[in-house]
Protein backbone atom coordinates (compact mmCIF):
# COMPACT_ATOMS: atom_id res chain seq x y z
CA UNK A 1 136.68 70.61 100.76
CA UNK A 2 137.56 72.93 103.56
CA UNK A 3 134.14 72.78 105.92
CA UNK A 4 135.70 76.05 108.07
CA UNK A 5 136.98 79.26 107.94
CA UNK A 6 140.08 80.70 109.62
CA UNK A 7 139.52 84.14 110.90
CA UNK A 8 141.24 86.90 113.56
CA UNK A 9 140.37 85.83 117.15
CA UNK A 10 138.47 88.35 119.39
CA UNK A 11 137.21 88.91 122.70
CA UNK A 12 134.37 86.85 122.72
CA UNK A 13 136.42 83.74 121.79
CA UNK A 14 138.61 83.59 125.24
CA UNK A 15 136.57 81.59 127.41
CA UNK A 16 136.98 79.00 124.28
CA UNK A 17 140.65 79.65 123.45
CA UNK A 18 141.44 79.08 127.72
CA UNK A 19 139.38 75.83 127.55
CA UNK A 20 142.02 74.67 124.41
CA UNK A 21 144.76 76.09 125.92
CA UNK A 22 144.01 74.47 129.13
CA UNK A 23 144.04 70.92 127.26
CA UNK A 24 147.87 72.30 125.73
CA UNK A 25 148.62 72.71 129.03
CA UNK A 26 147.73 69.13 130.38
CA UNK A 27 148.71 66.98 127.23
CA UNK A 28 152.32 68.72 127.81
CA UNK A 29 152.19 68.09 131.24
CA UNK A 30 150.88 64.24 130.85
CA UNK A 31 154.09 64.16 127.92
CA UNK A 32 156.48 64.92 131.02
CA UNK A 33 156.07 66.10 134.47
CA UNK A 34 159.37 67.42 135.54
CA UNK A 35 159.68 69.81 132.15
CA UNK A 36 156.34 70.77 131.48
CA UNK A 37 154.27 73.12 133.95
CA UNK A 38 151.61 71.66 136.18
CA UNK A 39 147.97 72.51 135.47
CA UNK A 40 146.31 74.63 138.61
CA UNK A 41 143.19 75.83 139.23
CA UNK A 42 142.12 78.77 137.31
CA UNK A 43 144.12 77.44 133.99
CA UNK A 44 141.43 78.20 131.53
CA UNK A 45 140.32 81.53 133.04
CA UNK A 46 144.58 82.21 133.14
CA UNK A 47 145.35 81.11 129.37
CA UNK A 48 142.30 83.25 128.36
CA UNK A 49 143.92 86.30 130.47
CA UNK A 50 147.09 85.40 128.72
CA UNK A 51 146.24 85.04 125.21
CA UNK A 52 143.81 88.10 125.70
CA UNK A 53 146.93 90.45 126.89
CA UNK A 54 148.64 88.91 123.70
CA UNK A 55 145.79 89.87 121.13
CA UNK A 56 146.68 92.80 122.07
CA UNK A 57 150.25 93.39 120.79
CA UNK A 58 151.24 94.61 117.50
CA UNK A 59 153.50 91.92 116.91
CA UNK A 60 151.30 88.73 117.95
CA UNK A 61 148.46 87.17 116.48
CA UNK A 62 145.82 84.78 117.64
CA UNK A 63 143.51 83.41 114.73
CA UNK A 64 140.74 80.79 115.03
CA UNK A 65 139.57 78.10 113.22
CA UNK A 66 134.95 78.24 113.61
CA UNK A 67 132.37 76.34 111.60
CA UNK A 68 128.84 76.86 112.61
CA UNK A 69 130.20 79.48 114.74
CA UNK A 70 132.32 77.27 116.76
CA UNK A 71 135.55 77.53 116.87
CA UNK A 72 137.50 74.42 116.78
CA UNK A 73 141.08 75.28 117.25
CA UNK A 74 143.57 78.33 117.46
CA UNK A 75 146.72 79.11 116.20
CA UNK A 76 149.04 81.96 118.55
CA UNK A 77 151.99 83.23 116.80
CA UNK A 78 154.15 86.46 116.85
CA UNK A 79 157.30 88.23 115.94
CA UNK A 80 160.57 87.53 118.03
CA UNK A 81 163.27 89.90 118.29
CA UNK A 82 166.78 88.95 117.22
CA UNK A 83 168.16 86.70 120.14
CA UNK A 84 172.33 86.26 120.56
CA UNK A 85 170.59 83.72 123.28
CA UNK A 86 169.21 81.92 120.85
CA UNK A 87 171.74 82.39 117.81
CA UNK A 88 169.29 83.56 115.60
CA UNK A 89 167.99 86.57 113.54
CA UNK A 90 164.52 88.11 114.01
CA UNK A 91 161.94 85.28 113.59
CA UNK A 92 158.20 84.70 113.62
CA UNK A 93 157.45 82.11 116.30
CA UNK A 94 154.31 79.78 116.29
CA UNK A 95 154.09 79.34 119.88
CA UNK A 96 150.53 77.61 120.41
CA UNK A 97 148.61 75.57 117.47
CA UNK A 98 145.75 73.57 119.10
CA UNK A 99 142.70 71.78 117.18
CA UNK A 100 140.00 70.57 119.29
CA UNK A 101 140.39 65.95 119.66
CA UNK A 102 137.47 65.65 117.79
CA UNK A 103 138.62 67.73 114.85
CA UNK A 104 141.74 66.06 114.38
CA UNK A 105 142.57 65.22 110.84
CA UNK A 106 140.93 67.39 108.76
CA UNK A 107 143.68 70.30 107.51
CA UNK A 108 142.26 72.58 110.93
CA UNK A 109 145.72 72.42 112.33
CA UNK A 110 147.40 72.83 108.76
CA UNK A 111 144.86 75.83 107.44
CA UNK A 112 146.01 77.88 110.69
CA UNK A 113 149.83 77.32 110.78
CA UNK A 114 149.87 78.43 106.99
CA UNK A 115 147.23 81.24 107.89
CA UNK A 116 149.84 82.34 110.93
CA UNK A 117 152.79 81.52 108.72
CA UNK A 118 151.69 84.23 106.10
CA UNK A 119 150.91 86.76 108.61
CA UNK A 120 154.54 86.32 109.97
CA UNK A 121 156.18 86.19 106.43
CA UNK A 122 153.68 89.57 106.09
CA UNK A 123 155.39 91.32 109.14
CA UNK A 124 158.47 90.97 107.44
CA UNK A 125 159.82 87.22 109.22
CA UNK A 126 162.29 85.90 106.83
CA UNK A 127 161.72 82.33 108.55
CA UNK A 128 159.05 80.51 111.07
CA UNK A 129 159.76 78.75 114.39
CA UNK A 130 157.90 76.67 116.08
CA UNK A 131 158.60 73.79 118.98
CA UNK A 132 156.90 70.81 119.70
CA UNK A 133 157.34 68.03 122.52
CA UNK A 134 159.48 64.81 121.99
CA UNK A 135 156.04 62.91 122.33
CA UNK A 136 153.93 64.41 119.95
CA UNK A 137 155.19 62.38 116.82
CA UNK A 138 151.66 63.39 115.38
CA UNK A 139 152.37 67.27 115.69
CA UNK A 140 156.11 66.31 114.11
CA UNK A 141 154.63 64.97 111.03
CA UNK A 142 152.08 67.43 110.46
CA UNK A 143 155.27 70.56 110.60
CA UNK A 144 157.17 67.98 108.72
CA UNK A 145 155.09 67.90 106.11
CA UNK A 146 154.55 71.79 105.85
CA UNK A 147 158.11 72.29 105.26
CA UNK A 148 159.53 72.50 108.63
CA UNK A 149 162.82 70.81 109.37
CA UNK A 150 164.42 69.97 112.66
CA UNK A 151 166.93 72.52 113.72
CA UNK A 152 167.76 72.00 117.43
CA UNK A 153 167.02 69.15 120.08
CA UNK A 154 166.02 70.89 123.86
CA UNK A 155 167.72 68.29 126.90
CA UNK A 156 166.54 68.41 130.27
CA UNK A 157 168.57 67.29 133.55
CA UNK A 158 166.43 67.49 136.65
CA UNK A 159 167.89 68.46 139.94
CA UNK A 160 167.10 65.59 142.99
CA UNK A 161 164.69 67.55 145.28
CA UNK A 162 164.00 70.61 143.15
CA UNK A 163 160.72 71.33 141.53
């Protein structure tokens, strides 16, 4: 039995959505500290700017997972353009899913990629992407098991004394 609801993000929930996208921000950066970006101070009041400025768009979405009127994850996703970069067609792109540590394991994470996925197939995506890092085997077998399939493999080479 689902013990939340999945609803539109708003205003009111950015000081929330910066604190979880703060923690995105630092398990990526404890994953690998040459690729990912460092966290600085300001992060959560800058991720709440950002995904603000994003609510905002047309083509992007932010929804929220809440029980008891707190929310316990979020779920960022919008439309990409075609890309000859990229080799692909237009696409809908799940860029952030994060679920609060100690709501792990109970269909949060699940219940918002499907409630992003629809809006994207709704906005006329014929396909969802979505990246994850190398480390997070859990995240891999949760979009594993929603249907997603492996498609391309990002390499980094760091340059000695840059960055």
């Amino acid at each position: 039995m689902q013990n939340f609801t999945i609803r539109l993000a708003n205003a009111s929930d950015l000081p929330t959505l910066g604190r979880l996208g703060a923690v995105l921000v630092k398990t990526h950066f404890d994953f690998d500290r040459q690729r990912f970006k460092a966290p600085m101070s300001g992060l959560e009041e800058g991720y709440a700017w950002f995904l603000g400025h994003r609510m905002k768009e047309p083509g992007a979405v932010v929804f929220v997972a809440e029980r008891d009127q707190a929310i316990l994850g979020y779920v960022y996703a919008e439309m990409e353009p075609e890309s000859w970069k990229e080799l692909r067609d237009e696409a809908g792109f799940i860029h952030d899913v994060v679920v609060d540590a100690s709501c792990r394991h109970g269909g949060i994470g699940a219940a918002l990629i499907e409630t992003a996925s629809e809006w994207l197939r709704e906005q006329g995506a014929p396909r969802v992407i979505l990246s994850t890092a190398e480390q997070n085997t859990g995240a891999q077998r949760l979009f594993s098991r929603l249907g997603f399939r492996r498609t391309m493999i990002e390499m980094t080479r760091e340059f000695p004394g840059k960055g």
